[in-house]
N, C-alpha and C. Protein backbone atom coordinates (compact mmCIF):
# COMPACT_ATOMS: atom_id res chain seq x y z
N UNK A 1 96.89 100.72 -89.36
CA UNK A 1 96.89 101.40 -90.63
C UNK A 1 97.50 100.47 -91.67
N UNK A 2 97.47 100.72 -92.94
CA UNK A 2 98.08 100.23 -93.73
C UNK A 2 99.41 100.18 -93.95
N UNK A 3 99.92 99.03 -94.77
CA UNK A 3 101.47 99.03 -94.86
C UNK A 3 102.21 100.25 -95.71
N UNK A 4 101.33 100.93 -96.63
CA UNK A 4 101.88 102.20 -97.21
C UNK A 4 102.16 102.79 -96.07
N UNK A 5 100.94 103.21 -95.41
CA UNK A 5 101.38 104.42 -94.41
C UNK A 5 102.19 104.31 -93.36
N UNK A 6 102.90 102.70 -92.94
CA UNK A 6 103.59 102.48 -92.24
C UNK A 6 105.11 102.88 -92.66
N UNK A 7 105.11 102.33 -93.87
CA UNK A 7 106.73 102.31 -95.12
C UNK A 7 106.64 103.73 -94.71
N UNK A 8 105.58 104.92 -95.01
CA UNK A 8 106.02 106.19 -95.05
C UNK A 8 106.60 106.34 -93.06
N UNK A 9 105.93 106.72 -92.49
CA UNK A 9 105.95 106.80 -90.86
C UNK A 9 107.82 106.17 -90.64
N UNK A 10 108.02 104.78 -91.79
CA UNK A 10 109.31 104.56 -90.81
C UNK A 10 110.23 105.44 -91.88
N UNK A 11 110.03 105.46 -93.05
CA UNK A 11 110.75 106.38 -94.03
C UNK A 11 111.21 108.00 -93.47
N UNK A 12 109.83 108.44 -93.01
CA UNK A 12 110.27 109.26 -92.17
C UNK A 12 111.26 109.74 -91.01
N UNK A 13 110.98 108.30 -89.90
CA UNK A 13 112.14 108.39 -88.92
C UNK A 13 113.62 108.10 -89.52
N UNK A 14 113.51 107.60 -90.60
CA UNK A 14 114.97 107.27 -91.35
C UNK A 14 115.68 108.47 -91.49
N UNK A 15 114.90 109.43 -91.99
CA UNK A 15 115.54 110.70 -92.42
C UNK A 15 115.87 111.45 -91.07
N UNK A 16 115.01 111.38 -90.15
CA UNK A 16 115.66 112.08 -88.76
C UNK A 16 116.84 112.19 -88.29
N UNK A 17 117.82 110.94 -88.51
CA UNK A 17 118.88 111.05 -88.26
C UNK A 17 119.94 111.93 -89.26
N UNK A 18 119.08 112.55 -90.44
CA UNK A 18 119.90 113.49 -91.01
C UNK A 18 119.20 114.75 -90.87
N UNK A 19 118.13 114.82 -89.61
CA UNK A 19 117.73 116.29 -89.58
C UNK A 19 118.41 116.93 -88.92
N UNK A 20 118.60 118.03 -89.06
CA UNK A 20 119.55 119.04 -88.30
C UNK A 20 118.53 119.60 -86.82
N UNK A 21 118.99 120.25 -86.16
CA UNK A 21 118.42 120.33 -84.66
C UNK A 21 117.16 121.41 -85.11
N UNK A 22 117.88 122.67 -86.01
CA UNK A 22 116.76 123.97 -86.60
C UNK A 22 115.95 123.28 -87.12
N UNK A 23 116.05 122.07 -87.62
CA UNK A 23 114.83 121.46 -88.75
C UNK A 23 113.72 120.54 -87.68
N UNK A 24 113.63 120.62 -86.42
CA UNK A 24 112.79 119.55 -86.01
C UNK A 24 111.43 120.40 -85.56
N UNK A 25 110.77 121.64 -86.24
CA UNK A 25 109.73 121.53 -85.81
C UNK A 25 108.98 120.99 -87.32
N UNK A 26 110.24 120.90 -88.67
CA UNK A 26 109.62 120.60 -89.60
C UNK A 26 109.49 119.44 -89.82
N UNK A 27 110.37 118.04 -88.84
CA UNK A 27 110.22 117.12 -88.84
C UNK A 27 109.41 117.09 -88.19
N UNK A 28 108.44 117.22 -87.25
CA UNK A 28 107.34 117.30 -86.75
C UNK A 28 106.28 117.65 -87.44
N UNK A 29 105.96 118.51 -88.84
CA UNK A 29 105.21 118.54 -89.67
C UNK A 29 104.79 117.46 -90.16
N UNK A 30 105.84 116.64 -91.03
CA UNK A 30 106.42 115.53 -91.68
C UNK A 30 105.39 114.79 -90.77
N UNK A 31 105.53 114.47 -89.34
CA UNK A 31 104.99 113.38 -88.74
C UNK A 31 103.29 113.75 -88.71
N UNK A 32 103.16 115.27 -88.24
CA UNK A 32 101.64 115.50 -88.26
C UNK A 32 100.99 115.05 -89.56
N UNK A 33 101.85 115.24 -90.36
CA UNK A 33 100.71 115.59 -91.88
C UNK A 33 100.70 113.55 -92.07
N UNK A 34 101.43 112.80 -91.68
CA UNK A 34 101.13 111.65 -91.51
C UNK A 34 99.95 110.91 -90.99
N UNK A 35 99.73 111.83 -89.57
CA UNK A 35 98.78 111.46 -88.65
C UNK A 35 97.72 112.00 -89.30
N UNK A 36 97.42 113.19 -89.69
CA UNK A 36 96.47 113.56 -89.93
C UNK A 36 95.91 112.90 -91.38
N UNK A 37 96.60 111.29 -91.35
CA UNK A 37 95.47 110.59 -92.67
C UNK A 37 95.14 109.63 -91.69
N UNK A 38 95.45 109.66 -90.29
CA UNK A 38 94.53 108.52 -89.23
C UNK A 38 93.29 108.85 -89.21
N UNK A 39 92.51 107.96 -88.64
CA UNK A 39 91.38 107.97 -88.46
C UNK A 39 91.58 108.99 -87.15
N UNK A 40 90.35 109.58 -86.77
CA UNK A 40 90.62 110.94 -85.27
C UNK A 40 90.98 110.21 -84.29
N UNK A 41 90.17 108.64 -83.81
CA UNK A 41 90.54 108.21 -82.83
C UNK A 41 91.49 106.97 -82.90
N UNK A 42 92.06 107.03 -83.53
CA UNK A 42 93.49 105.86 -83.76
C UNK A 42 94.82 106.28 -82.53
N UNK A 43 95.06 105.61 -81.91
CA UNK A 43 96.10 105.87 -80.97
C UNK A 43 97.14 105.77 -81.51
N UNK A 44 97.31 105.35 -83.15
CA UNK A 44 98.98 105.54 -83.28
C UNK A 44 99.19 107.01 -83.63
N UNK A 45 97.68 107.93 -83.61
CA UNK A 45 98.69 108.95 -83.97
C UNK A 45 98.67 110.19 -82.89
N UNK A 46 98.75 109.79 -81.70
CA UNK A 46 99.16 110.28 -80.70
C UNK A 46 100.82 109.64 -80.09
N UNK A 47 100.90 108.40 -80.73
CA UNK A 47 102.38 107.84 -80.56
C UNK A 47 103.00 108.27 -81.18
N UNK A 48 103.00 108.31 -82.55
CA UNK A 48 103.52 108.63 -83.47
C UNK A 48 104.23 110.42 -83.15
N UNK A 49 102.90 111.32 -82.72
CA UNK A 49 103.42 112.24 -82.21
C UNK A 49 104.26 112.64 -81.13
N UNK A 50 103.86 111.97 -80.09
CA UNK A 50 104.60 111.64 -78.84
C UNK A 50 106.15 111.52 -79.22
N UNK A 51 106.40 110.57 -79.86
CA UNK A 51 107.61 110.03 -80.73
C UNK A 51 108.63 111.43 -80.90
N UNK A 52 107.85 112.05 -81.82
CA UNK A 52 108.25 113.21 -82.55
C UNK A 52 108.66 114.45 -81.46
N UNK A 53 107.91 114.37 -80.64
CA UNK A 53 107.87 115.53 -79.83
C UNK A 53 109.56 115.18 -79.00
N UNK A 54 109.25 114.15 -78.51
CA UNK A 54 110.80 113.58 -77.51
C UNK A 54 111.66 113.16 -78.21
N UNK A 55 111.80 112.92 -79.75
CA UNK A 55 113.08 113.07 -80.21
C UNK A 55 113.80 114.31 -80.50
N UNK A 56 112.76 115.39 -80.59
CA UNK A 56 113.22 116.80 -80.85
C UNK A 56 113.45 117.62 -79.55
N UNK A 57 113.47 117.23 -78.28
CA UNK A 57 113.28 117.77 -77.36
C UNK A 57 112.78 118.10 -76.53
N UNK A 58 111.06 117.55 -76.48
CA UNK A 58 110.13 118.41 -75.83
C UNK A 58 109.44 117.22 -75.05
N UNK A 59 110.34 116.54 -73.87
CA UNK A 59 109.42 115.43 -73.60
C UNK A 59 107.99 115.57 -72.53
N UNK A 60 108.13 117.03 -72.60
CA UNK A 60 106.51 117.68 -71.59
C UNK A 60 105.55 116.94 -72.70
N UNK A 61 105.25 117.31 -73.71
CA UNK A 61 104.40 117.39 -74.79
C UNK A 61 104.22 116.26 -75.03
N UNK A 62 105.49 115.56 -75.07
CA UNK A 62 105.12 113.81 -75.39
C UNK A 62 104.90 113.11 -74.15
N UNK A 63 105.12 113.48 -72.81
CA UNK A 63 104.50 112.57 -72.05
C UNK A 63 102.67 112.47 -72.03
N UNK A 64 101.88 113.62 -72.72
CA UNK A 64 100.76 113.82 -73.00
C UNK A 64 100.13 113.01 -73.67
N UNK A 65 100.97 112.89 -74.96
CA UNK A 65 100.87 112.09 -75.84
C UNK A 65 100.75 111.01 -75.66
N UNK A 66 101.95 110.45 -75.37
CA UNK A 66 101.95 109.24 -74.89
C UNK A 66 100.72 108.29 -73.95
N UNK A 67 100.84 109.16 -72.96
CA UNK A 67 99.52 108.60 -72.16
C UNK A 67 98.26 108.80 -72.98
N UNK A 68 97.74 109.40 -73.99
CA UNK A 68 96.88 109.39 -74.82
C UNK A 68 96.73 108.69 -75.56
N UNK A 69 97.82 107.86 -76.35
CA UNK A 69 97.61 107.02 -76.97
C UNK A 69 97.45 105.39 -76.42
N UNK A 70 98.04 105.23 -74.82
CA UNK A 70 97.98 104.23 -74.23
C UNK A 70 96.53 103.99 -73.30
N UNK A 71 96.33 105.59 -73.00
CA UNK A 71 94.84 105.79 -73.02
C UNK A 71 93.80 105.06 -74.07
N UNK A 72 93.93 105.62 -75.03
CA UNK A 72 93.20 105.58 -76.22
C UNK A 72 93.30 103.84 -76.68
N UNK A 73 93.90 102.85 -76.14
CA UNK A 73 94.62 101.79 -77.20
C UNK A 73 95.09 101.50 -77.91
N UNK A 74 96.49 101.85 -77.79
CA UNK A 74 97.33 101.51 -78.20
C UNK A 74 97.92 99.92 -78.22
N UNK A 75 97.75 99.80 -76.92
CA UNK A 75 98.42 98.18 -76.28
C UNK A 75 97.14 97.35 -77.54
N UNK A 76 95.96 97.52 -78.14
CA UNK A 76 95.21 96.70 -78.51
C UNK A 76 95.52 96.78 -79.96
N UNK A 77 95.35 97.93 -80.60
CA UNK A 77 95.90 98.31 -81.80
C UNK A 77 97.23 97.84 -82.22
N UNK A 78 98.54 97.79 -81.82
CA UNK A 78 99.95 98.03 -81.84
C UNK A 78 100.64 97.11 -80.51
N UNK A 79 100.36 96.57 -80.14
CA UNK A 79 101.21 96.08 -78.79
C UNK A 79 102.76 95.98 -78.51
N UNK A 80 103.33 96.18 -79.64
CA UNK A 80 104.56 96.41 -79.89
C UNK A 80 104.71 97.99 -79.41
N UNK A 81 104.36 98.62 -80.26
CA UNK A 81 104.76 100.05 -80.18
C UNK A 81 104.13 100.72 -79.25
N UNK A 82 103.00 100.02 -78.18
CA UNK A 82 102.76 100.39 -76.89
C UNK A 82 103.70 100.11 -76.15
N UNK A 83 104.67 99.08 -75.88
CA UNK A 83 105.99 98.38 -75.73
C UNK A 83 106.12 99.48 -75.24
N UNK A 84 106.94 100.12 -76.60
CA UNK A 84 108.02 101.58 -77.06
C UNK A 84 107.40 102.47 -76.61
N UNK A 85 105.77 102.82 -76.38
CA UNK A 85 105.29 104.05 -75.70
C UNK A 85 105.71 104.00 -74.29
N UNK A 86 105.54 102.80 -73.61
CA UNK A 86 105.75 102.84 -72.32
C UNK A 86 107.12 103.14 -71.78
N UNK A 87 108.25 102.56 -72.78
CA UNK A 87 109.98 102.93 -72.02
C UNK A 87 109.53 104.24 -72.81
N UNK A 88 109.62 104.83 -73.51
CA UNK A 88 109.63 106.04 -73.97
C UNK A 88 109.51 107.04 -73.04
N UNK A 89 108.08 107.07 -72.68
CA UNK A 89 107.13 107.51 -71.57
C UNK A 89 108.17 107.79 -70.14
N UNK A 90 108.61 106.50 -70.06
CA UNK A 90 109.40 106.63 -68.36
C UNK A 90 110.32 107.35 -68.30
N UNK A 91 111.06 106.92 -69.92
CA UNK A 91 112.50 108.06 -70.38
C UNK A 91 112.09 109.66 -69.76
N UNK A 92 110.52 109.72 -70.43
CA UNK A 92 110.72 111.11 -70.71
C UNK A 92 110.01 111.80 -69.40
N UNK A 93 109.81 110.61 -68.31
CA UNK A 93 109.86 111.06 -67.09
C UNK A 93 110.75 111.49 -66.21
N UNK A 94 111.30 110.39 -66.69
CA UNK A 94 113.00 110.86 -65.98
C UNK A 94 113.20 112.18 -66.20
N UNK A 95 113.13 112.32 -67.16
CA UNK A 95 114.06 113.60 -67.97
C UNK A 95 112.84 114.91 -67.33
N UNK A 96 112.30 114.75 -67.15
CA UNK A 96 111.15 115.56 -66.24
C UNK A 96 111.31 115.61 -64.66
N UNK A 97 112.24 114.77 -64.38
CA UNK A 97 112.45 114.54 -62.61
C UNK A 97 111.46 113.87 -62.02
N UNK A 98 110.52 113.27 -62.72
CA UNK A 98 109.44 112.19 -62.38
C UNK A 98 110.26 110.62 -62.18
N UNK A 99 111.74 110.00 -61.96
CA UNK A 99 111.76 108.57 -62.20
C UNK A 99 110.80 107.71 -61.24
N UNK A 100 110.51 108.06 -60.33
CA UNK A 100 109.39 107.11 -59.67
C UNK A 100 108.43 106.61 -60.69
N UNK A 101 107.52 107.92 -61.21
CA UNK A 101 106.95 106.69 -62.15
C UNK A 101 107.28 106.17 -63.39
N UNK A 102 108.35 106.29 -63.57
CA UNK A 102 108.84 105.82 -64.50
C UNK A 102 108.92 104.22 -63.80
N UNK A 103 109.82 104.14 -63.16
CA UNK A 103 109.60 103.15 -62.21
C UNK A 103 107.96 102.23 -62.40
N UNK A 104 107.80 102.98 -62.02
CA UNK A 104 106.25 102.43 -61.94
C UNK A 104 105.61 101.69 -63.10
N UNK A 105 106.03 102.42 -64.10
CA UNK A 105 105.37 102.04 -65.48
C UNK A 105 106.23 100.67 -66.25
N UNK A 106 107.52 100.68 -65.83
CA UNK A 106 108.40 100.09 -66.41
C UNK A 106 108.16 98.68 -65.22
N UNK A 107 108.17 98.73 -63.95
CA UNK A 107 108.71 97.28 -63.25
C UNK A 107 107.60 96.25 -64.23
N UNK A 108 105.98 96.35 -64.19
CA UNK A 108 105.00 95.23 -64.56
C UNK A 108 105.77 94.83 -66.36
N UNK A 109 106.66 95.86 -66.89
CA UNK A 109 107.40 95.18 -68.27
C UNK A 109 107.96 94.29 -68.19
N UNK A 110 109.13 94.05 -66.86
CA UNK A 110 109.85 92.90 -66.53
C UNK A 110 109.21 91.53 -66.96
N UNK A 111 107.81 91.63 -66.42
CA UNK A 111 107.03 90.37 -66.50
C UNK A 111 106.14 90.23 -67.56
N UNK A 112 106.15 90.90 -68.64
CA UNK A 112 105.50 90.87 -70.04
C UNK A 112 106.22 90.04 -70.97
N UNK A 113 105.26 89.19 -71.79
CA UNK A 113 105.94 88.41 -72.25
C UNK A 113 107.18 89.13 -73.54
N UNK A 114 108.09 88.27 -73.67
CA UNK A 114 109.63 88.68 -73.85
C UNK A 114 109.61 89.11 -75.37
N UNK A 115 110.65 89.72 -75.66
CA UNK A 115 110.57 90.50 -77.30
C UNK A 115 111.71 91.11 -77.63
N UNK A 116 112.23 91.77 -78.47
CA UNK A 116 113.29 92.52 -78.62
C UNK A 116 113.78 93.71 -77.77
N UNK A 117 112.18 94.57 -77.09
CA UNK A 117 112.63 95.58 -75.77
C UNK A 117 112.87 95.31 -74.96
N UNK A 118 113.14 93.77 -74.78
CA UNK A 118 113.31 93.85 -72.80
C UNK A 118 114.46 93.99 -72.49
N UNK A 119 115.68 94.17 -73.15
CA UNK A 119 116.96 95.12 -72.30
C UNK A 119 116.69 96.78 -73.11
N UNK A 120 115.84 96.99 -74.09
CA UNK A 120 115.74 98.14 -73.51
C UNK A 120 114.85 98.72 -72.38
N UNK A 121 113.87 97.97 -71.87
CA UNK A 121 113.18 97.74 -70.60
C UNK A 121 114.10 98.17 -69.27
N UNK A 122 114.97 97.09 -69.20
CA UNK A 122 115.99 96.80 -68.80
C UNK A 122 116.89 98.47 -68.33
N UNK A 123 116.87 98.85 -69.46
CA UNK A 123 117.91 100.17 -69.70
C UNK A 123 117.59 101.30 -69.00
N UNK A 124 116.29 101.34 -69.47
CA UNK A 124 115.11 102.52 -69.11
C UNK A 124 115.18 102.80 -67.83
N UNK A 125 114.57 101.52 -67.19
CA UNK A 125 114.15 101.09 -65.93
C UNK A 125 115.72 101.90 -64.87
N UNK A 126 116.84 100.85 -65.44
CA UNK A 126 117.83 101.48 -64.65
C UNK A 126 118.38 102.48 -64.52
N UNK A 127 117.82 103.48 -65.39
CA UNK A 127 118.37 104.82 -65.01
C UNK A 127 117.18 105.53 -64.46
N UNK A 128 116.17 105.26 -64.62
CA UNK A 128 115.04 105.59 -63.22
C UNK A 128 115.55 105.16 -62.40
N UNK A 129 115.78 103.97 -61.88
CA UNK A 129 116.21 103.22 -60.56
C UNK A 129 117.45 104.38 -60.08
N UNK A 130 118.09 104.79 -60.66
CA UNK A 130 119.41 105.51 -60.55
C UNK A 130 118.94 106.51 -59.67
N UNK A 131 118.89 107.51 -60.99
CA UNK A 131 117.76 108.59 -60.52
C UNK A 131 117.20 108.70 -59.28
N UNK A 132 116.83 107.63 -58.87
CA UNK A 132 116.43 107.85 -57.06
C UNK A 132 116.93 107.23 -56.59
N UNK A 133 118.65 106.91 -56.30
CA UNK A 133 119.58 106.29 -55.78
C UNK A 133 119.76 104.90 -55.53
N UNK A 134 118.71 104.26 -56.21
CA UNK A 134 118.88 103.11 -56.25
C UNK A 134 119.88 102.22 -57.27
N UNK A 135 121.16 102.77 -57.37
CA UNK A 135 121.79 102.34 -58.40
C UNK A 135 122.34 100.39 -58.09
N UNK A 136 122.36 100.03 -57.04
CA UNK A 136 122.36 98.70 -56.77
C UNK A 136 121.60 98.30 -57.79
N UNK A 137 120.64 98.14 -57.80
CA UNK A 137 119.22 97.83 -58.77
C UNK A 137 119.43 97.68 -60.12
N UNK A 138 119.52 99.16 -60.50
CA UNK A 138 119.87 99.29 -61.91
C UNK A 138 120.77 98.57 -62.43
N UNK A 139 122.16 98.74 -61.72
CA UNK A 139 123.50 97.96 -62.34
C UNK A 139 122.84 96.43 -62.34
N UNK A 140 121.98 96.14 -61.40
CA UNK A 140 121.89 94.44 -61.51
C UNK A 140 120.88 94.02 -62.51
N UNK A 141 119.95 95.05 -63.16
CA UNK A 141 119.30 94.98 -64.25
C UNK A 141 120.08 95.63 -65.68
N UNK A 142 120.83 96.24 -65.43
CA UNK A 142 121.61 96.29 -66.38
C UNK A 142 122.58 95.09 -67.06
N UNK A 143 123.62 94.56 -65.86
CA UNK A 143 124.26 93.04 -65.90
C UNK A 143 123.61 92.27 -66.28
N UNK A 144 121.97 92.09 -65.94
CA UNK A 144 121.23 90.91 -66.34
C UNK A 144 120.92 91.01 -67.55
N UNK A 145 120.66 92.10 -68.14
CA UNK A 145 120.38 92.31 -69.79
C UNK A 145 121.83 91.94 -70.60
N UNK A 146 122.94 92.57 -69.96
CA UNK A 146 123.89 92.33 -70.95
C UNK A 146 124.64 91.19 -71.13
N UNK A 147 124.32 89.81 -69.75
CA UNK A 147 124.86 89.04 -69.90
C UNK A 147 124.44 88.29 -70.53
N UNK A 148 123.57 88.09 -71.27
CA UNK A 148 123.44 86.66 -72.58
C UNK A 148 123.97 87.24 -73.80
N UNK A 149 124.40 88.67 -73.81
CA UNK A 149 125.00 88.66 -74.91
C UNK A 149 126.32 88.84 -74.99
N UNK A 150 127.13 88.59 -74.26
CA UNK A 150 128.60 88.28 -74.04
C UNK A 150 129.09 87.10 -74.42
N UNK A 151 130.25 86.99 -75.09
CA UNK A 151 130.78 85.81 -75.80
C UNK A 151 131.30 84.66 -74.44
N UNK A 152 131.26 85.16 -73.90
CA UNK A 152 131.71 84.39 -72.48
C UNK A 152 131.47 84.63 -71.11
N UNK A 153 131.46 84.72 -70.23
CA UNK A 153 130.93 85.07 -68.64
C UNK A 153 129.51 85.13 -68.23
N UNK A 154 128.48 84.21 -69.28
CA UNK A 154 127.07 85.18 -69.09
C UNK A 154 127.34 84.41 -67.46
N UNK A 155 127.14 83.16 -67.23
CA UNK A 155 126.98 82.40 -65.80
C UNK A 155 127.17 83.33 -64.83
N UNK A 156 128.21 83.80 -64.99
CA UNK A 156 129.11 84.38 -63.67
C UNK A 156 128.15 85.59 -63.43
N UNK A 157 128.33 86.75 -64.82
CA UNK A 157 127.34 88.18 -65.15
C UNK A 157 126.19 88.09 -64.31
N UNK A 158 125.68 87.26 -64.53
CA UNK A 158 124.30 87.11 -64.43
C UNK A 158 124.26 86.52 -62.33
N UNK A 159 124.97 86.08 -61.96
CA UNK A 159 125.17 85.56 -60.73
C UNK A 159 125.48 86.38 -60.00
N UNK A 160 126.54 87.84 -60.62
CA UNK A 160 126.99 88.76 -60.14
C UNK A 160 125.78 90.26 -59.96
N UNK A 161 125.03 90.41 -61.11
CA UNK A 161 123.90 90.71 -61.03
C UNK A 161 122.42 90.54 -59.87
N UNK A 162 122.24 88.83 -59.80
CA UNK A 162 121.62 88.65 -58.66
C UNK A 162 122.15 89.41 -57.58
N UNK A 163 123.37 89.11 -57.07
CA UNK A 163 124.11 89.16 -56.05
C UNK A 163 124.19 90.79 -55.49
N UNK A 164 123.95 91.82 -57.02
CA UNK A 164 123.56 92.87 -56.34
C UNK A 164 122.37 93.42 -55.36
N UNK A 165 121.79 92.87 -55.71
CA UNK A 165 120.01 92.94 -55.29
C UNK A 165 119.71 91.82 -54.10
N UNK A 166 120.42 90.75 -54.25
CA UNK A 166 120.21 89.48 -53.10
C UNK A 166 121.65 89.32 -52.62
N UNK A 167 122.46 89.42 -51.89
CA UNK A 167 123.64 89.11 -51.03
C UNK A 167 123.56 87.48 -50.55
N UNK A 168 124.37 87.41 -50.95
CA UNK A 168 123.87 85.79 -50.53
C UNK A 168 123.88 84.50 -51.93
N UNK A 169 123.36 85.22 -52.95
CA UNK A 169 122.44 84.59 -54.04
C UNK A 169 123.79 83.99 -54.65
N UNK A 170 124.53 83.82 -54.94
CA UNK A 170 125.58 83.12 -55.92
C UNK A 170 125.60 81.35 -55.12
């Protein structure tokens, strides 16, 4: 879409953080009446909705979404914000008692080329991993995200991390 309708879409999420909890089926208006200047088959505005639906609560509705718009092409349209559909998506599996596939959707991210989400990748991933007791895992994908951004210890972080997942590895 165009950069107007983008400025509006993020203008919008700006204000979310001053919507009150009673106000989110009207922030959900806000986002429809957006979508509804997409073209019918544009996949951002099944993200866009998706979005809307799981920040207000309802991540049944947006896991629909979601897969509709990644359905639809998104990854071709947006590849960024297919990114964000996909941890989104796993989030709102979790939160459904689905983390397996969350799991699922999130491990082939590890190996996508690199960008600003990959410790939230990272994040996602490990509380799926959790979720089905695999917390070894998680913590060592968690450590591995947070150690390059530590003023000091990444070497060690990051060694200590392996070391969860591989015994041996330091």
């Amino acid at each position: 879409m165009d950069r107007d309708w983008e400025d509006r879409v993020t203008a919008a999420w700006a204000s979310f953080d001053d919507c009150a909890e009673q106000d989110a089926a009207a922030f959900r208006a806000v986002i429809d009446a957006l979508v509804a200047e997409l073209p019918e088959d544009s996949p951002l505005g099944p993200f866009e909705r998706a979005c809307a639906f799981d920040s207000t609560g309802h991540p049944a509705e947006a896991v629909a979404l979601y897969r509709e718009a990644l359905d639809g092409g998104l990854e071709k349209a947006d590849p960024y914000k297919a990114r964000r559909a996909k941890i989104q998506l796993a989030s709102s599996l979790r939160n459904l008692g689905r983390p397996q596939e969350g799991v699922a959707l999130l491990t082939p991210e590890l190996d996508a080329p690199s960008d600003e989400l990959d410790d939230a990748v990272r994040a996602c991933l490990a509380l799926c991993l959790s979720s089905l007791g695999r917390d070894r895992e998680g913590l060592s994908l968690v450590l591995g995200a947070l150690a390059p951004h530590l003023p000091r210890y990444q070497r060690s972080m990051a060694a200590y991390a392996r070391e969860l997942v591989e015994p041996g590895a330091r």
